[in-house]
PDB file of N, CA and C in Angstrom:
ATOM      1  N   UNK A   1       7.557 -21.542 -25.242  1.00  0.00           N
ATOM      2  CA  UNK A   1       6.269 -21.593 -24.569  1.00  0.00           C
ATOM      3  C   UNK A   1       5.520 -22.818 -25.095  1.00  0.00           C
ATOM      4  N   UNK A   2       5.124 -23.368 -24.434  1.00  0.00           N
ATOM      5  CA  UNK A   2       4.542 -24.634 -24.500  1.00  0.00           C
ATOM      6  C   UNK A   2       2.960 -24.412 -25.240  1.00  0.00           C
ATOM      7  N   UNK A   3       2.252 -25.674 -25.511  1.00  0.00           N
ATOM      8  CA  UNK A   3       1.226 -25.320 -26.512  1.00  0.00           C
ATOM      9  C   UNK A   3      -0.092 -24.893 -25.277  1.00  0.00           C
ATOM     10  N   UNK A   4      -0.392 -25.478 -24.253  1.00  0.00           N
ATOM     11  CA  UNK A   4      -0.823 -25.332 -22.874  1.00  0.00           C
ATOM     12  C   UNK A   4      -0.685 -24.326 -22.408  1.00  0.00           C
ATOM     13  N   UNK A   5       0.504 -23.660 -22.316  1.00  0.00           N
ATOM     14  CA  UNK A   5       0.559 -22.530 -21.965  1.00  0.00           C
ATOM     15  C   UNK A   5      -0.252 -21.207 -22.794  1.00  0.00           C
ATOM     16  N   UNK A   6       0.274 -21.658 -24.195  1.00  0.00           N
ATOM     17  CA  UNK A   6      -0.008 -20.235 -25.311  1.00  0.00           C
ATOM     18  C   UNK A   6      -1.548 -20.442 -24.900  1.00  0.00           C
ATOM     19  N   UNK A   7      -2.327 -21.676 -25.087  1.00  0.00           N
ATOM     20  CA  UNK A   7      -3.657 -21.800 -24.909  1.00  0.00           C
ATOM     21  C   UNK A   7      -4.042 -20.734 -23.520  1.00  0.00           C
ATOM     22  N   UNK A   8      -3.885 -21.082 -22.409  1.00  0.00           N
ATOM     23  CA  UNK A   8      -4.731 -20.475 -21.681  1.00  0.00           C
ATOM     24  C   UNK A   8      -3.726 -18.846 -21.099  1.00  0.00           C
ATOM     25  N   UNK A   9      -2.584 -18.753 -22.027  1.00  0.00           N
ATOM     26  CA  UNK A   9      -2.346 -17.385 -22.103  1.00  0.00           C
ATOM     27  C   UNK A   9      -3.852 -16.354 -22.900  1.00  0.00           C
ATOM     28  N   UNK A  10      -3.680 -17.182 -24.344  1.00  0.00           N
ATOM     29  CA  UNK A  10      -4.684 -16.824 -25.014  1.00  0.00           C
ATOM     30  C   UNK A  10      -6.114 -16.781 -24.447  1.00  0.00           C
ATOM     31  N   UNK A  11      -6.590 -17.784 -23.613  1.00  0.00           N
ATOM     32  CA  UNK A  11      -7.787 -17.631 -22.471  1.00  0.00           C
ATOM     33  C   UNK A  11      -7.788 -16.386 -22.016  1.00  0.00           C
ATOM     34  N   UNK A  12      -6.769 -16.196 -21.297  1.00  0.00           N
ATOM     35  CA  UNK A  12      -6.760 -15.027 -20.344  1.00  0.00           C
ATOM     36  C   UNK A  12      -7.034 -13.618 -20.934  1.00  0.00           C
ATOM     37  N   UNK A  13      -6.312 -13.552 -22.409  1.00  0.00           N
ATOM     38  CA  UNK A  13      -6.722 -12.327 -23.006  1.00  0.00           C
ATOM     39  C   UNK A  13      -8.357 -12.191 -23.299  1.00  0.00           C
ATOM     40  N   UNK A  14      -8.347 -13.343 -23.986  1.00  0.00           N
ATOM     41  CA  UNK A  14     -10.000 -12.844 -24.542  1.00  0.00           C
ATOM     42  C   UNK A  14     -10.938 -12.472 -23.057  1.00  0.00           C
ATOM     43  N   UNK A  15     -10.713 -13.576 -21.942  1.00  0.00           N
ATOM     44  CA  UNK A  15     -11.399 -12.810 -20.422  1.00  0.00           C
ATOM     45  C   UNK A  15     -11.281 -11.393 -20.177  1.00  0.00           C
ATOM     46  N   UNK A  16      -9.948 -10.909 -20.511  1.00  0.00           N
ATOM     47  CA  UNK A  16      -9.618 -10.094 -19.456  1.00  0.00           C
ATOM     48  C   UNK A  16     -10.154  -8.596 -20.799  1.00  0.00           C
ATOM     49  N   UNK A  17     -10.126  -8.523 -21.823  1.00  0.00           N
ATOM     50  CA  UNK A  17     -10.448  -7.935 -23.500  1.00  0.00           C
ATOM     51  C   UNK A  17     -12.408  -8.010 -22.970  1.00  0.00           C
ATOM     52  N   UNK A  18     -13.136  -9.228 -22.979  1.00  0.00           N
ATOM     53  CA  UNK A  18     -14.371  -8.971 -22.594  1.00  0.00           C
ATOM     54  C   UNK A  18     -14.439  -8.528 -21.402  1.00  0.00           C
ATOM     55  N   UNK A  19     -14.481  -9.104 -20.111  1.00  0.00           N
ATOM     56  CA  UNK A  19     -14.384  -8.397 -18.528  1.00  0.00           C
ATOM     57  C   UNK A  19     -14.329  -6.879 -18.972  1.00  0.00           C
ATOM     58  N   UNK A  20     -13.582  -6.180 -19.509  1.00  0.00           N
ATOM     59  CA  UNK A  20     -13.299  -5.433 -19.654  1.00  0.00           C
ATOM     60  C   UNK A  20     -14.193  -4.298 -20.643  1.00  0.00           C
ATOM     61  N   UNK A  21     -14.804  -5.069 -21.542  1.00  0.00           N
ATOM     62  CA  UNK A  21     -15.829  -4.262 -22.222  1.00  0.00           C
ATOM     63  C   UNK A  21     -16.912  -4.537 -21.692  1.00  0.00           C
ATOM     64  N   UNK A  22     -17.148  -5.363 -20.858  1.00  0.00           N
ATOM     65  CA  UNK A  22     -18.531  -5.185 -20.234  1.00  0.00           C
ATOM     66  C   UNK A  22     -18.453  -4.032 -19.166  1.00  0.00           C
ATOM     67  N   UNK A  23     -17.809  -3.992 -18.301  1.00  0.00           N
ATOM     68  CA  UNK A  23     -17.414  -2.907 -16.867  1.00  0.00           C
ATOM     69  C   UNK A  23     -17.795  -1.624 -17.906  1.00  0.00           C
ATOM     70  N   UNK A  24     -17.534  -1.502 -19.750  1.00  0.00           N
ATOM     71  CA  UNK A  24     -17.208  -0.223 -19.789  1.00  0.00           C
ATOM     72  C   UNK A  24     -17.847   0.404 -20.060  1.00  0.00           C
ATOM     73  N   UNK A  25     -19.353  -0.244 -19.925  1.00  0.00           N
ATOM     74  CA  UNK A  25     -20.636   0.330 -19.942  1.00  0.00           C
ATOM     75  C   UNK A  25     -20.732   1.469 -19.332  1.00  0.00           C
ATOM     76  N   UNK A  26     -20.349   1.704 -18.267  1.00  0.00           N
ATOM     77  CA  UNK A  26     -20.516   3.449 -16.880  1.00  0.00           C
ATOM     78  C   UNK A  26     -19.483   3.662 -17.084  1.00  0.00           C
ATOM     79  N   UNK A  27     -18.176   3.192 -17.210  1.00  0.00           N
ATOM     80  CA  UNK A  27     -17.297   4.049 -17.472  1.00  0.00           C
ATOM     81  C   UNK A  27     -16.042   3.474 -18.059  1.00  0.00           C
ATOM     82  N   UNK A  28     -15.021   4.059 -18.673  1.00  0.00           N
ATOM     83  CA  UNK A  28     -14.031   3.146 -19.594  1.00  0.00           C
ATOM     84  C   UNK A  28     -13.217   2.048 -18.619  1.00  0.00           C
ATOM     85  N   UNK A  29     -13.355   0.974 -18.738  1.00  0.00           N
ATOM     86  CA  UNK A  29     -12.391   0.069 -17.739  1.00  0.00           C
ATOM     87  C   UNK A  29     -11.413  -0.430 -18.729  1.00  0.00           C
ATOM     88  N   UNK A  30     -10.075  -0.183 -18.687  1.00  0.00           N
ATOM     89  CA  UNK A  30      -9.068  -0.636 -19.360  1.00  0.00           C
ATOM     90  C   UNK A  30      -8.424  -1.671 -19.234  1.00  0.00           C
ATOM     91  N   UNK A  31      -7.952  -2.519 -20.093  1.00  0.00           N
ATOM     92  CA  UNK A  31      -7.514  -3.104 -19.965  1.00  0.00           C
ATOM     93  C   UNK A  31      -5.782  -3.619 -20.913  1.00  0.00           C
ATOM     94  N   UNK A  32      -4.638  -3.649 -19.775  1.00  0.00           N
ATOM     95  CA  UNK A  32      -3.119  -3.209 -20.212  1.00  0.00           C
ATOM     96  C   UNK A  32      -2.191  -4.459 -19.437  1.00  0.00           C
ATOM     97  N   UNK A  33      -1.320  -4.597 -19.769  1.00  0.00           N
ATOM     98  CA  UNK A  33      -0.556  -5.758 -19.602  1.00  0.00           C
ATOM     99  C   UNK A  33       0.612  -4.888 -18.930  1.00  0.00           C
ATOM    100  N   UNK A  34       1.337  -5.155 -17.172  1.00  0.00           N
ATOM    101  CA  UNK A  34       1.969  -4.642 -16.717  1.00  0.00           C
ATOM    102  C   UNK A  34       3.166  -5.691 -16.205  1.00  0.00           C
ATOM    103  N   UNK A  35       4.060  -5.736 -17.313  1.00  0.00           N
ATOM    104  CA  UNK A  35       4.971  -6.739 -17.168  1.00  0.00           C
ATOM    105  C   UNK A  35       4.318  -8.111 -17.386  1.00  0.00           C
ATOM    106  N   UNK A  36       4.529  -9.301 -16.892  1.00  0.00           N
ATOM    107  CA  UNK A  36       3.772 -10.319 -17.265  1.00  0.00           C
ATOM    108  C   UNK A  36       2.119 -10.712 -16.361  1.00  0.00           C
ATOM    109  N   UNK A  37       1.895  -9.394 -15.937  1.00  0.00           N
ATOM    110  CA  UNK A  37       0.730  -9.067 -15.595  1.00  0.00           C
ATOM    111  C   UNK A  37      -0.548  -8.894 -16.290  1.00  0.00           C
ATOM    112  N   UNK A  38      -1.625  -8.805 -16.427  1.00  0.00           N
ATOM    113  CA  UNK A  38      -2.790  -8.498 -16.355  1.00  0.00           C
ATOM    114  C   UNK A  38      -3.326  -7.417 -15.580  1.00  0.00           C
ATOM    115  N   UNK A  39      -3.650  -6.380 -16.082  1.00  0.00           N
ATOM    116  CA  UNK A  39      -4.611  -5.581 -15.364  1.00  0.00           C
ATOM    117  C   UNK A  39      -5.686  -4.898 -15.537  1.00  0.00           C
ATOM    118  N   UNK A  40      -7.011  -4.895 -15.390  1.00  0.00           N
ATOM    119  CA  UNK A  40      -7.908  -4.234 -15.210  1.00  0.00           C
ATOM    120  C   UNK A  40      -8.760  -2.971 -14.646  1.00  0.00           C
ATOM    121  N   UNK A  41      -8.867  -1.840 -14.978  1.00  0.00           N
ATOM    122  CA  UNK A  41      -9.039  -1.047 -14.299  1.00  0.00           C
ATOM    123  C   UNK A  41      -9.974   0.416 -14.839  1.00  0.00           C
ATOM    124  N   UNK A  42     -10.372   1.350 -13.850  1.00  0.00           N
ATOM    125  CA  UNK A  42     -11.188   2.045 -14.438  1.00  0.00           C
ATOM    126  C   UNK A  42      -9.967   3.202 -15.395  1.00  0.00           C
ATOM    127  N   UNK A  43     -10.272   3.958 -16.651  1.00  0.00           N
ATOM    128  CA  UNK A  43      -9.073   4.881 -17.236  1.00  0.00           C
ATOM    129  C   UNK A  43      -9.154   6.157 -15.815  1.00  0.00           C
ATOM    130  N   UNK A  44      -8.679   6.894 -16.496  1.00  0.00           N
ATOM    131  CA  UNK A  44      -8.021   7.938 -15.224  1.00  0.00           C
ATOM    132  C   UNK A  44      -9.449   8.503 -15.393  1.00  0.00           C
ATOM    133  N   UNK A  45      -9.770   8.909 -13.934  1.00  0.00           N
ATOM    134  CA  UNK A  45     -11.038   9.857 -13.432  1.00  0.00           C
ATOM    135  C   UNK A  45     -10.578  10.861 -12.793  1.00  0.00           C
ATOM    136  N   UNK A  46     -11.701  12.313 -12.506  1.00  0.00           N
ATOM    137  CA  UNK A  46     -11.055  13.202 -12.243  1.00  0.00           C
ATOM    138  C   UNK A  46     -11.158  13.335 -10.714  1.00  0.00           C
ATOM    139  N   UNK A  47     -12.179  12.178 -10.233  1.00  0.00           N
ATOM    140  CA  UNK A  47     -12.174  12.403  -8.531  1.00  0.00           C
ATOM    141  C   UNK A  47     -11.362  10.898  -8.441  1.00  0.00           C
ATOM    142  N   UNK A  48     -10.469  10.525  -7.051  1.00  0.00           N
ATOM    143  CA  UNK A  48      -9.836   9.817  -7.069  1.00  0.00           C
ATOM    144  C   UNK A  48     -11.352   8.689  -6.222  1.00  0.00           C
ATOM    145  N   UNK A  49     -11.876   9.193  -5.705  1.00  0.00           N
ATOM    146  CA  UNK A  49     -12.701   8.558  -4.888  1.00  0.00           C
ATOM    147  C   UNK A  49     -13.894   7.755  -5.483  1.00  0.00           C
ATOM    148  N   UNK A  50     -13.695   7.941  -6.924  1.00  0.00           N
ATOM    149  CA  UNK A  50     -14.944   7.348  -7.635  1.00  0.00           C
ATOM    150  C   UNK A  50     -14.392   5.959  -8.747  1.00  0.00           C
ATOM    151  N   UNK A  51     -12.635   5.409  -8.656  1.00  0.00           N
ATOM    152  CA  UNK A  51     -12.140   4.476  -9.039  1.00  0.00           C
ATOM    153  C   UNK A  51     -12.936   3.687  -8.382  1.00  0.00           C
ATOM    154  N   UNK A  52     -13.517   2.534  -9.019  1.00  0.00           N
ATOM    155  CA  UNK A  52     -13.980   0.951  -8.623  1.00  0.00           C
ATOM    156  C   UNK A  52     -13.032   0.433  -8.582  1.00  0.00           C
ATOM    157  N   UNK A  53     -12.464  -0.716  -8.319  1.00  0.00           N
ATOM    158  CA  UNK A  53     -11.882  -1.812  -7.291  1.00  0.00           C
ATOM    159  C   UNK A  53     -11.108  -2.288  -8.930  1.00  0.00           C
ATOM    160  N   UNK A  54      -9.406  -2.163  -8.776  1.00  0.00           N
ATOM    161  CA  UNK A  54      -8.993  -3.239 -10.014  1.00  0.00           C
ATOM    162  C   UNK A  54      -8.287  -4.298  -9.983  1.00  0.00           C
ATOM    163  N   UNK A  55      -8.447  -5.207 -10.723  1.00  0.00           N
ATOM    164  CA  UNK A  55      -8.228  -6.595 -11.037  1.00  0.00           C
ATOM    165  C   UNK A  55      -6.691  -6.806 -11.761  1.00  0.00           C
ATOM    166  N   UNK A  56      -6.299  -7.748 -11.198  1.00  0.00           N
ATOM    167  CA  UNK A  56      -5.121  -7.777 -11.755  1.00  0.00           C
ATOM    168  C   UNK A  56      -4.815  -9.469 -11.920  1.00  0.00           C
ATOM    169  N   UNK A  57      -4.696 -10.126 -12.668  1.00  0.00           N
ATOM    170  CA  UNK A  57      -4.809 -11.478 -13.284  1.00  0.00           C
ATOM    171  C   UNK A  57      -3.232 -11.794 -13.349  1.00  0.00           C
ATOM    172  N   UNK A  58      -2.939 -13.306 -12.971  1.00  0.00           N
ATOM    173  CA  UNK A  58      -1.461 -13.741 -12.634  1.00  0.00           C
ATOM    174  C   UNK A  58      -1.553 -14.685 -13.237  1.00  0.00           C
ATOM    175  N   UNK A  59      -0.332 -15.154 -13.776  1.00  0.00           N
ATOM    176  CA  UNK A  59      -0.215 -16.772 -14.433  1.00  0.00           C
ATOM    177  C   UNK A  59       1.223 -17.259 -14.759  1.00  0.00           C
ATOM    178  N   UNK A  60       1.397 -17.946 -14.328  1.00  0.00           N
ATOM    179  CA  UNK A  60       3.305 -18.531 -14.329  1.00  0.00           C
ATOM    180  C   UNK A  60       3.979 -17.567 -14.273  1.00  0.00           C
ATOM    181  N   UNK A  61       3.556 -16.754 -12.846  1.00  0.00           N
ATOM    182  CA  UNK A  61       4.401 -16.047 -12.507  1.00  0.00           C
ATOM    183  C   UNK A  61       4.627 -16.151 -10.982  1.00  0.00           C
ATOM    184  N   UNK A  62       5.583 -15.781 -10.188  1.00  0.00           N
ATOM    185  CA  UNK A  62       6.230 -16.018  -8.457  1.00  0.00           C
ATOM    186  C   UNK A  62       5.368 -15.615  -8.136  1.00  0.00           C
ATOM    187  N   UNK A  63       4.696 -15.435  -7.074  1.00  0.00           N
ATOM    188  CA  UNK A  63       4.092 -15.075  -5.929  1.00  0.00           C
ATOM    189  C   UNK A  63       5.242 -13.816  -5.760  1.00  0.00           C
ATOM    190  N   UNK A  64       6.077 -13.592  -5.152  1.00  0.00           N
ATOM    191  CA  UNK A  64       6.809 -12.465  -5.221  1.00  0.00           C
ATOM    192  C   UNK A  64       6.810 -11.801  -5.604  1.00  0.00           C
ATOM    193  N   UNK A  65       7.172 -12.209  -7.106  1.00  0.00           N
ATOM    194  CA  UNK A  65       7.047 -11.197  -8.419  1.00  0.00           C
ATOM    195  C   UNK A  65       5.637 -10.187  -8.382  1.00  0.00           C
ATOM    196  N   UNK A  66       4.904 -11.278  -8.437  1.00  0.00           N
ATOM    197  CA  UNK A  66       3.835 -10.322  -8.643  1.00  0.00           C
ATOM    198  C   UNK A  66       3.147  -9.851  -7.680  1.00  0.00           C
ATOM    199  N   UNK A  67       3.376 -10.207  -6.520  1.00  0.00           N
ATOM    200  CA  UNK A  67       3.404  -9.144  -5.476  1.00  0.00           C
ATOM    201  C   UNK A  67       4.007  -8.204  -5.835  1.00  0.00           C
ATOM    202  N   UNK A  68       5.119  -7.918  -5.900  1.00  0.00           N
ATOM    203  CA  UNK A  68       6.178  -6.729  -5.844  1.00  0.00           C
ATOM    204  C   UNK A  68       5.636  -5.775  -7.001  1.00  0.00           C
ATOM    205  N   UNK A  69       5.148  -6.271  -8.091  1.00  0.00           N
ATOM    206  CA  UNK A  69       4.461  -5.411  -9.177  1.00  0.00           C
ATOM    207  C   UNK A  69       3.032  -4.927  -8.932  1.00  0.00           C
ATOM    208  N   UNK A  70       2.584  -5.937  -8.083  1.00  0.00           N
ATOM    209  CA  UNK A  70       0.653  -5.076  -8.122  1.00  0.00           C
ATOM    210  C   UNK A  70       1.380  -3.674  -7.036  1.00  0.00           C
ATOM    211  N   UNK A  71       2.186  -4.575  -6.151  1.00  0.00           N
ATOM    212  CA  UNK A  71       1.996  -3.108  -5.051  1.00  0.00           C
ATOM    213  C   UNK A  71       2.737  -1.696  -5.509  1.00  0.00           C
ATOM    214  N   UNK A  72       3.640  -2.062  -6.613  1.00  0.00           N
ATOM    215  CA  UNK A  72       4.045  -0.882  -7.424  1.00  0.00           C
ATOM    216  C   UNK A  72       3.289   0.051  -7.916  1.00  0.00           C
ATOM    217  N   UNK A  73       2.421  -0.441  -8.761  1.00  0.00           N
ATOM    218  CA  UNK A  73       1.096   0.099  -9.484  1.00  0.00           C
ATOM    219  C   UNK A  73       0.212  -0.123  -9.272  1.00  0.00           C
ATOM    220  N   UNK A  74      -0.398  -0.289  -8.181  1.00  0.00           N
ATOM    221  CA  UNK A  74      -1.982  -0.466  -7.930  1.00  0.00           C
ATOM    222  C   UNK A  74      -2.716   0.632  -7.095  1.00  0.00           C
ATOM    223  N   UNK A  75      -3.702   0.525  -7.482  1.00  0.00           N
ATOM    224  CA  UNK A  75      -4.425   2.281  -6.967  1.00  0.00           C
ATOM    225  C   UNK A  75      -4.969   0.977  -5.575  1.00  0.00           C
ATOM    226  N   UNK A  76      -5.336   2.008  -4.408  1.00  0.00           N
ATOM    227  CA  UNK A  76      -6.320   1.681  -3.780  1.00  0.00           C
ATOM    228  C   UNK A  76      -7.478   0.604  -4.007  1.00  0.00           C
ATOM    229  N   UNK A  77      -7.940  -0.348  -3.361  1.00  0.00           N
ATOM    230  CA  UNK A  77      -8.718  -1.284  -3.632  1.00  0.00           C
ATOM    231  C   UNK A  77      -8.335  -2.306  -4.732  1.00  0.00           C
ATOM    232  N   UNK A  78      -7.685  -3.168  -4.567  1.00  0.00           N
ATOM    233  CA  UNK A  78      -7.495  -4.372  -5.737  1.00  0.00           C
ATOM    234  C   UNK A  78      -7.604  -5.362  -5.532  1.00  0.00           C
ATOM    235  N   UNK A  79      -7.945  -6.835  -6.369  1.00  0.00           N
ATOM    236  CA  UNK A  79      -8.141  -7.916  -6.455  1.00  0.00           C
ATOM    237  C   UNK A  79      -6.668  -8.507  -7.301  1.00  0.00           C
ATOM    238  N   UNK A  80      -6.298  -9.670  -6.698  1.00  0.00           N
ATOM    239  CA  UNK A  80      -5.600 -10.244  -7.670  1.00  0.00           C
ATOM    240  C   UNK A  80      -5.756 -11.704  -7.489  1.00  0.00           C
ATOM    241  N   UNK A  81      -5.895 -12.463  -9.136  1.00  0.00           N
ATOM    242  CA  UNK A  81      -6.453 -13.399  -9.596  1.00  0.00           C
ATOM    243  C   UNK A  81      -5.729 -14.786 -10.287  1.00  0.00           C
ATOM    244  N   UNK A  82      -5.146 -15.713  -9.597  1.00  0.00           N
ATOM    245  CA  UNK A  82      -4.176 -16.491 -10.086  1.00  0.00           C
ATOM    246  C   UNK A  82      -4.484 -17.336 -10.987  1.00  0.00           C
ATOM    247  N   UNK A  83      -4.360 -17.919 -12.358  1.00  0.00           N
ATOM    248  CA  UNK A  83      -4.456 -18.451 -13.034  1.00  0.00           C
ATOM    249  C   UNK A  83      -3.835 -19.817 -13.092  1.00  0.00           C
ATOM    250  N   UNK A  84      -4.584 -21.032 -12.854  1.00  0.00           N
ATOM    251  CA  UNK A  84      -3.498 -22.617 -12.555  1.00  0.00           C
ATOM    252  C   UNK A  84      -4.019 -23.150 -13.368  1.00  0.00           C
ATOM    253  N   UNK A  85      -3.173 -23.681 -14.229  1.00  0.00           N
ATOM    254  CA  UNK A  85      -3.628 -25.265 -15.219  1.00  0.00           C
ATOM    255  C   UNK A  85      -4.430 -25.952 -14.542  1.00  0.00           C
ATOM    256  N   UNK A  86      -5.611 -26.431 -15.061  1.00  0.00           N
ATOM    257  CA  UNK A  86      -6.112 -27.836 -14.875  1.00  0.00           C
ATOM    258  C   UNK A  86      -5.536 -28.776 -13.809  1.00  0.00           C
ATOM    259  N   UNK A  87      -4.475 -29.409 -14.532  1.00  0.00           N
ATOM    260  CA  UNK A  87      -3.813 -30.120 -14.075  1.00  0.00           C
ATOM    261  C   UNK A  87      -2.413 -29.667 -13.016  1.00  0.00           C
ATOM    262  N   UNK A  88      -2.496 -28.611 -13.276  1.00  0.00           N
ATOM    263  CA  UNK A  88      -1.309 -28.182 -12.411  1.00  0.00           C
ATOM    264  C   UNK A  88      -1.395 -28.026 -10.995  1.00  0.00           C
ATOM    265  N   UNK A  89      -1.029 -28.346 -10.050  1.00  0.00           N
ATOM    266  CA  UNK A  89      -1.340 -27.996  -8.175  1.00  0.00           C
ATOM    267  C   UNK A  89      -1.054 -27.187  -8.016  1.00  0.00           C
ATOM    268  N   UNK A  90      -2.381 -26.429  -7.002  1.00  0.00           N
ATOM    269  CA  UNK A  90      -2.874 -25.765  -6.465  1.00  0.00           C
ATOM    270  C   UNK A  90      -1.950 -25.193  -5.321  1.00  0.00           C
ATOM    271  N   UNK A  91      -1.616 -26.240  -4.337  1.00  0.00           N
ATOM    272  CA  UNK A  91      -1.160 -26.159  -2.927  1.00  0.00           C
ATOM    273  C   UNK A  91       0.280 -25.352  -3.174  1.00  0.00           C
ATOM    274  N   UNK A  92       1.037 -25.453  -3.621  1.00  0.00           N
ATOM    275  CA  UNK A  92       2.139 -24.686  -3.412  1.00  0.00           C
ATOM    276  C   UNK A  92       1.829 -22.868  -3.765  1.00  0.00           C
ATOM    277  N   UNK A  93       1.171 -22.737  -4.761  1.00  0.00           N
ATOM    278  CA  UNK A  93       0.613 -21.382  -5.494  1.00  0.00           C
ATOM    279  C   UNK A  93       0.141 -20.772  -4.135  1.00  0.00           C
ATOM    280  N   UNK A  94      -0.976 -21.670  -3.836  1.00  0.00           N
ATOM    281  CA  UNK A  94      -1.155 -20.926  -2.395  1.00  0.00           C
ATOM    282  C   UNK A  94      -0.836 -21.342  -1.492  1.00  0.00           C
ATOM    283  N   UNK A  95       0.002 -21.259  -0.742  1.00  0.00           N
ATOM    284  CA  UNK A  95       1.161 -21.452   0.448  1.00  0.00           C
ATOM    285  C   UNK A  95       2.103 -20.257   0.124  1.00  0.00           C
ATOM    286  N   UNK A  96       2.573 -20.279  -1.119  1.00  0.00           N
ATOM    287  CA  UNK A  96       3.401 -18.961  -1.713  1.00  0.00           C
ATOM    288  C   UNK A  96       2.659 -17.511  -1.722  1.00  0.00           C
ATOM    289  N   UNK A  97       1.151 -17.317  -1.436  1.00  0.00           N
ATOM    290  CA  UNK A  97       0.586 -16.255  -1.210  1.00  0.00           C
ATOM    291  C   UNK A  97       0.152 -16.272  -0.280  1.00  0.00           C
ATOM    292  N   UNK A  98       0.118 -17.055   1.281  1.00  0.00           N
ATOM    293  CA  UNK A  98      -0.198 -17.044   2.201  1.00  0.00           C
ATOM    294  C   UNK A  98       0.881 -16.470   3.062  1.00  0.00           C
ATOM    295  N   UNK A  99       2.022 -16.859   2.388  1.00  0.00           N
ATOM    296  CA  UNK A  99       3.198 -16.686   3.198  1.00  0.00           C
ATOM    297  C   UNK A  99       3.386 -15.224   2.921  1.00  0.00           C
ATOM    298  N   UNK A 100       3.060 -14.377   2.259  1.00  0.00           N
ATOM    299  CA  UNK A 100       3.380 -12.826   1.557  1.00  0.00           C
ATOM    300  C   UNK A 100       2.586 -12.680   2.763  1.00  0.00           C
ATOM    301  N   UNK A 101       1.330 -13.016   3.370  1.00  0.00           N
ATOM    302  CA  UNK A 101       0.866 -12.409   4.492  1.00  0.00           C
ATOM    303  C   UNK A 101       0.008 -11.224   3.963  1.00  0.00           C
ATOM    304  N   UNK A 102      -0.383 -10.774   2.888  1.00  0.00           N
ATOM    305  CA  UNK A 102      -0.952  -9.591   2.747  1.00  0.00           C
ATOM    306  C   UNK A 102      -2.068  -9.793   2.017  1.00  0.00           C
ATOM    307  N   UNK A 103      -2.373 -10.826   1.594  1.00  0.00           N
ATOM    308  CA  UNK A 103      -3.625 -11.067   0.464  1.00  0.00           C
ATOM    309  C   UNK A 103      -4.958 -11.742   1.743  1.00  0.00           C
ATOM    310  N   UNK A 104      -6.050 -11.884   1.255  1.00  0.00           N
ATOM    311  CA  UNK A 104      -7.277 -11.989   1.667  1.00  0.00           C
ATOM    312  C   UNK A 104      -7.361 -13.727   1.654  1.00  0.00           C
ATOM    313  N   UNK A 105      -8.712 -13.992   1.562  1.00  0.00           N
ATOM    314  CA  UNK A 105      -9.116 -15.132   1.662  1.00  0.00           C
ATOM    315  C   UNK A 105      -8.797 -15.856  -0.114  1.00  0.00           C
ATOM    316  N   UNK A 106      -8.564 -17.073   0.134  1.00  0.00           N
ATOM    317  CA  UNK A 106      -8.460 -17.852  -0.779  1.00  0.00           C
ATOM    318  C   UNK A 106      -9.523 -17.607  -1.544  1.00  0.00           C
ATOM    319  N   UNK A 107      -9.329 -17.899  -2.837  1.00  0.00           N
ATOM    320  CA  UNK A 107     -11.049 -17.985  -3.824  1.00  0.00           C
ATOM    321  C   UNK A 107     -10.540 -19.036  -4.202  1.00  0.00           C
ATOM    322  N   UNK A 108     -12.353 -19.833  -4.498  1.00  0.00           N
ATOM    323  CA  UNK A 108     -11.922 -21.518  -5.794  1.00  0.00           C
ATOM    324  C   UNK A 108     -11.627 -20.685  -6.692  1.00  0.00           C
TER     325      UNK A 108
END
C-alpha cells in the first residue's frame, strides 16, 4: 500500500469514527468495515421503520464490487460515497457507476 493511499485510508477512518459520533447523539450510529467497505449506520432498532438512511464510503475499490456488497447488506434507504485522490480522475469512477444503472445523481 502506497504512502497516499495509507494517508487518505487513514482520512476516511477518522471521517467515518467522527460522522459517526456525531449522528449518535439520538441514537447509536455505528460505524463497521464490510469487506473493503465503509459503513455507517443506525445499531439495530426495534421498529424497522425508524432506521435513518446509511452511508456506505468506497475507495480503490470496482464499481462492481461494491455494488455487489452494499446491495448484499444494505437496509432500505442508502447513500454510497466514493472516495478519489486528488489527483486521481474522476471520469472513469463515474462512467463505472453510471453504467451499474442503479445509483442517483452524481455528487462533487
Amino acid at each position: 500500500m502506497t504512502t497516499g493511499k495509507r494517508d487518505i485510508e487513514a482520512a476516511i477512518k477518522v471521517f467515518v469514527h467522527g460522522f459517526s459520533t456525531d449522528k449518535s447523539r439520538t441514537f447509536p450510529y455505528e460505524a463497521s468495515r464490510v469487506g473493503p467497505l465503509w459503513l455507517m449506520r443506525d445499531a439495530e432498532r426495534k421498529n424497522a421503520r425508524d432506521y435513518r438512511g446509511e452511508e456506505w464510503i468506497v475507495h480503490d475499490v470496482a464499481a462492481e464490487e461494491a455494488d455487489a456488497i452494499v446491495r448484499q447488506h444494505a437496509r432500505p434507504g442508502f447513500a454510497v460515497s466514493v472516495v478519489i485522490a486528488n489527483d486521481g480522475p474522476d471520469e472513469p469512477t463515474r462512467t463505472a457507476y453510471k453504467a451499474l444503472g442503479r445509483f442517483g445523481r452524481d455528487r462533487e
